[in-house]
N, C-alpha and C. Protein backbone atom coordinates (compact mmCIF):
# COMPACT_ATOMS: atom_id res chain seq x y z
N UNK A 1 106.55 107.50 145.68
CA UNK A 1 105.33 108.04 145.12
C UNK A 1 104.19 107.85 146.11
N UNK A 2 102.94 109.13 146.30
CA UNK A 2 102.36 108.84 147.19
C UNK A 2 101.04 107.46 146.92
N UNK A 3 100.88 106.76 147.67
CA UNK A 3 99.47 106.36 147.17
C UNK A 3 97.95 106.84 146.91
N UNK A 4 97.81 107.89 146.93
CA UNK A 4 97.12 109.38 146.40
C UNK A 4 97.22 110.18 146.28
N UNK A 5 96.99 110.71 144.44
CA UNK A 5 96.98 111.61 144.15
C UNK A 5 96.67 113.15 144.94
N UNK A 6 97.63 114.06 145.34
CA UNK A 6 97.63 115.22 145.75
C UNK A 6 96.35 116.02 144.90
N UNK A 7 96.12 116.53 145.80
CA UNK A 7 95.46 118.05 145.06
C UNK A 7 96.06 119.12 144.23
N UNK A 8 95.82 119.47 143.18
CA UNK A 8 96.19 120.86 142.87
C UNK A 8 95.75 121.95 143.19
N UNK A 9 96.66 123.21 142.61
CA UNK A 9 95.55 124.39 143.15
C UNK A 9 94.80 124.86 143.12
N UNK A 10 94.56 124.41 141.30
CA UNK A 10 93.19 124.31 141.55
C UNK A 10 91.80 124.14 141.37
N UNK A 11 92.47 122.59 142.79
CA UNK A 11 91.24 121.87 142.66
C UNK A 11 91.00 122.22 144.41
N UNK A 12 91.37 123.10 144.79
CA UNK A 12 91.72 123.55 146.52
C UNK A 12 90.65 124.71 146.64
N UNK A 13 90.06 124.93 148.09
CA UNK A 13 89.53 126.25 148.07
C UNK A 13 90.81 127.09 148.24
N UNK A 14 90.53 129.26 148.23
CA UNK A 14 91.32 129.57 148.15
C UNK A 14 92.60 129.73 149.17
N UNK A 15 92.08 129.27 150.46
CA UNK A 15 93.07 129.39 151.81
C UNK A 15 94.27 128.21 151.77
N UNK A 16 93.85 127.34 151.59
CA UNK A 16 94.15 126.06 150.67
C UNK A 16 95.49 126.41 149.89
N UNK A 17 94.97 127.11 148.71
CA UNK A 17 95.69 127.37 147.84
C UNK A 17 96.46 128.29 148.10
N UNK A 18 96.37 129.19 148.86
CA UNK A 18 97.91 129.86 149.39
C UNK A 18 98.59 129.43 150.19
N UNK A 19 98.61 128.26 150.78
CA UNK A 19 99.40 127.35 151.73
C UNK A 19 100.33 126.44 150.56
N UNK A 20 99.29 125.82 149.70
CA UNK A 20 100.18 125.40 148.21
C UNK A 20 101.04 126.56 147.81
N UNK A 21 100.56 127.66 147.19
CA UNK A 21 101.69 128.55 146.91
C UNK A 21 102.84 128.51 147.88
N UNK A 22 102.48 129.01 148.98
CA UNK A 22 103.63 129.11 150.00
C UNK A 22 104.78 128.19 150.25
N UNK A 23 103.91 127.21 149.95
CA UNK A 23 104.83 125.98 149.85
C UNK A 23 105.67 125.99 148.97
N UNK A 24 105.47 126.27 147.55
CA UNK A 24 105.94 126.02 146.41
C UNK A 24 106.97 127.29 146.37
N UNK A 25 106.81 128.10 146.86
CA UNK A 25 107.80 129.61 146.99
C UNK A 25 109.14 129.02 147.45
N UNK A 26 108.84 127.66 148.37
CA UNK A 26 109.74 127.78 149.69
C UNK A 26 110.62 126.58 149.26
N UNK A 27 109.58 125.67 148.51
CA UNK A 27 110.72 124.64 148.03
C UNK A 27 110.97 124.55 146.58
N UNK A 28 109.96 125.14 145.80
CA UNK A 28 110.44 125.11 144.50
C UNK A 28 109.05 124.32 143.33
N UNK A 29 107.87 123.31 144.20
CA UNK A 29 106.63 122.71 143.75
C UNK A 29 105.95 122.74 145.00
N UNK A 30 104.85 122.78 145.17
CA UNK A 30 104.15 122.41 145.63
C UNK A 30 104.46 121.19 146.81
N UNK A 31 103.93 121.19 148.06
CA UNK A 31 104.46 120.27 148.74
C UNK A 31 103.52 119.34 148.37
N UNK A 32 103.57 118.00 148.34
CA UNK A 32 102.71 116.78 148.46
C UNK A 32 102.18 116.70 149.70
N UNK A 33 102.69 116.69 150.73
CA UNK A 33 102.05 116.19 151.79
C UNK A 33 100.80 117.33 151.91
N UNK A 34 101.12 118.82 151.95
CA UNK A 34 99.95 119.68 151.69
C UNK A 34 98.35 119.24 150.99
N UNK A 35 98.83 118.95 149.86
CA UNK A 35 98.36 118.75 148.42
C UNK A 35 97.23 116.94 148.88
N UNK A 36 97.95 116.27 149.42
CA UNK A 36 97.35 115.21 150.06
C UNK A 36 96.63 115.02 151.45
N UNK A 37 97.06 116.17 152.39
CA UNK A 37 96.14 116.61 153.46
C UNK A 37 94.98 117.65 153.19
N UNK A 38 95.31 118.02 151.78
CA UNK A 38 93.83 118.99 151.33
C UNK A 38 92.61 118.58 150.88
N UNK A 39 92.81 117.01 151.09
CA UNK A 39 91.15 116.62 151.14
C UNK A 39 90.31 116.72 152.21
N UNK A 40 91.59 116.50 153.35
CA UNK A 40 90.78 116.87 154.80
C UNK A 40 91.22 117.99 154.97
N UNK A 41 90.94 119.47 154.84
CA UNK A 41 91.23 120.71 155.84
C UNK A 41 91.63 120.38 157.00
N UNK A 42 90.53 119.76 158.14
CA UNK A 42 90.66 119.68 159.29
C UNK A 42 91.97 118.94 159.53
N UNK A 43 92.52 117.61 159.05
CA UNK A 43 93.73 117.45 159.33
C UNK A 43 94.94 118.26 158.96
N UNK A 44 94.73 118.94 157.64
CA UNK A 44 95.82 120.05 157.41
C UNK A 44 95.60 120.79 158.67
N UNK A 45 94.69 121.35 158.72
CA UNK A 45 94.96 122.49 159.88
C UNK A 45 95.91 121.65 161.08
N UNK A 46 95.58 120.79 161.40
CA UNK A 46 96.33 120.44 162.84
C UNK A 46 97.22 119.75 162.58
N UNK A 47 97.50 119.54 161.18
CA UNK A 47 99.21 119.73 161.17
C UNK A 47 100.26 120.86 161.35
N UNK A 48 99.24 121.49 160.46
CA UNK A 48 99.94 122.58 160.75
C UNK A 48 99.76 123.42 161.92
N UNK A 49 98.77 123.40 162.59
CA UNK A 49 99.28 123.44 163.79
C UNK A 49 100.29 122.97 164.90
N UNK A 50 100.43 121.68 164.38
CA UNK A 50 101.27 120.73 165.55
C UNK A 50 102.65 121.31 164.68
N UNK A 51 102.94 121.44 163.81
CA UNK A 51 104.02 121.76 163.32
C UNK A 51 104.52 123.38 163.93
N UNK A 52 103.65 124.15 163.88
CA UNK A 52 104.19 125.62 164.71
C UNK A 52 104.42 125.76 165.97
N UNK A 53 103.52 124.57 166.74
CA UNK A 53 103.64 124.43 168.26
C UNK A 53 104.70 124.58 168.91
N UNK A 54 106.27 124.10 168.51
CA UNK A 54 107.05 124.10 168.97
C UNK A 54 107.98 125.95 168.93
N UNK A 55 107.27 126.71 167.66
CA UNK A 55 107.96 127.71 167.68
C UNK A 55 107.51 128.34 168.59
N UNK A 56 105.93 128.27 168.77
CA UNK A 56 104.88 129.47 169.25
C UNK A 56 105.30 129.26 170.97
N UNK A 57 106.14 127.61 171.17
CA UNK A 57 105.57 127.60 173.04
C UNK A 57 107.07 128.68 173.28
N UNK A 58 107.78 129.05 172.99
CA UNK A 58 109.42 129.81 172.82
C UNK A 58 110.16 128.78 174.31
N UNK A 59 109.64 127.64 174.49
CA UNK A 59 110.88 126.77 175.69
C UNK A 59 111.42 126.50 174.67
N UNK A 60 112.06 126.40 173.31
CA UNK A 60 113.09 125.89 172.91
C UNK A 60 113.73 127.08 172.19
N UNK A 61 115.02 127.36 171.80
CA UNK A 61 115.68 128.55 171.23
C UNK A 61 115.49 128.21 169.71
N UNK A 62 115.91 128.80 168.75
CA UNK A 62 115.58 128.63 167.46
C UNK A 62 116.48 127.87 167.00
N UNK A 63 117.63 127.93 167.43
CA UNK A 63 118.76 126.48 167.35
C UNK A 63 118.41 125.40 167.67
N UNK A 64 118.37 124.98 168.51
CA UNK A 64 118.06 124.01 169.13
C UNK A 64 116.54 123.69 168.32
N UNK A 65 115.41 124.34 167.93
CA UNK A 65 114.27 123.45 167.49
C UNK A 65 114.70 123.72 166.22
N UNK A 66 115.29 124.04 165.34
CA UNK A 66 116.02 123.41 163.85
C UNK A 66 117.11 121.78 164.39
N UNK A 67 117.36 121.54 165.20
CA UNK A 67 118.06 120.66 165.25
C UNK A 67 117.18 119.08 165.53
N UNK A 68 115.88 119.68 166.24
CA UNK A 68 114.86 118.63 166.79
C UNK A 68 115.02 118.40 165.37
N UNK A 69 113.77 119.30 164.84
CA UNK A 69 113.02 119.47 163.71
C UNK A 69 114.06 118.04 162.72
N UNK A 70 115.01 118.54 162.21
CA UNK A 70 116.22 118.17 161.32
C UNK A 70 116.25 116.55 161.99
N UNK A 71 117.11 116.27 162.95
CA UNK A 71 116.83 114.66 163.37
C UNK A 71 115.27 114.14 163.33
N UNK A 72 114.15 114.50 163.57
CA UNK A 72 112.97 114.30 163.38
C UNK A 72 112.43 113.53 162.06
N UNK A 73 113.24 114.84 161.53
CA UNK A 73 113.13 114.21 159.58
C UNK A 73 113.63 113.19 159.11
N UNK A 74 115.33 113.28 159.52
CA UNK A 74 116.34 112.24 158.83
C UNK A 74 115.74 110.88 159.96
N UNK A 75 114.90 110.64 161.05
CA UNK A 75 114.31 109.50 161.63
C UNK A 75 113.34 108.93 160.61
N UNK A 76 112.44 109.48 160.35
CA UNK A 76 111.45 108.85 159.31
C UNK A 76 111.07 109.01 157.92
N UNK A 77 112.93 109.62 157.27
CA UNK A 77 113.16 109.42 155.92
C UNK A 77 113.13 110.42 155.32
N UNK A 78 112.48 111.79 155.76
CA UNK A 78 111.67 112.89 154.85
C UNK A 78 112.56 113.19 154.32
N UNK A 79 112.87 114.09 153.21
CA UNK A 79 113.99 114.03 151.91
C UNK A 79 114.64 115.60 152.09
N UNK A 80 113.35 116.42 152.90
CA UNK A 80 113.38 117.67 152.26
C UNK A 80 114.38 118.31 153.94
């Protein structure tokens, strides 16, 4: 459980809140970590930036950065 309460949608502005949707399309609720970086925008944004970085630079093939990505996760527990 996180130690703060996430945001809902809405309690989000609306750009916000279609990143929640999107989320929720993709896994089924709402992501938390979203929902808990939406007090700061500015850190959502550069997550999510740092998170596309690897598709947008194309040095890695799309195999190969699902495989980073995937060990990345199962290193520091993430479930999803």
């Amino acid at each position: 459980m996180a130690r703060m309460r996430p945001l809902g949608k809405d309690e989000v502005p609306e750009a916000i809140r279609e990143m929640l949707e999107a989320g929720e399309r993709w896994l089924g609720e709402p992501p938390l970590s979203t929902g808990i970086q939406a007090r700061c925008p500015e850190i959502l944004e550069a997550s999510r930036a740092l998170g596309a970085a690897p598709g947008k630079s194309g040095l890695l093939d799309a195999q190969l950065r699902t495989l980073v990505c995937l060990r990345a996760a199962e290193m520091v527990g993430c479930p999803f």
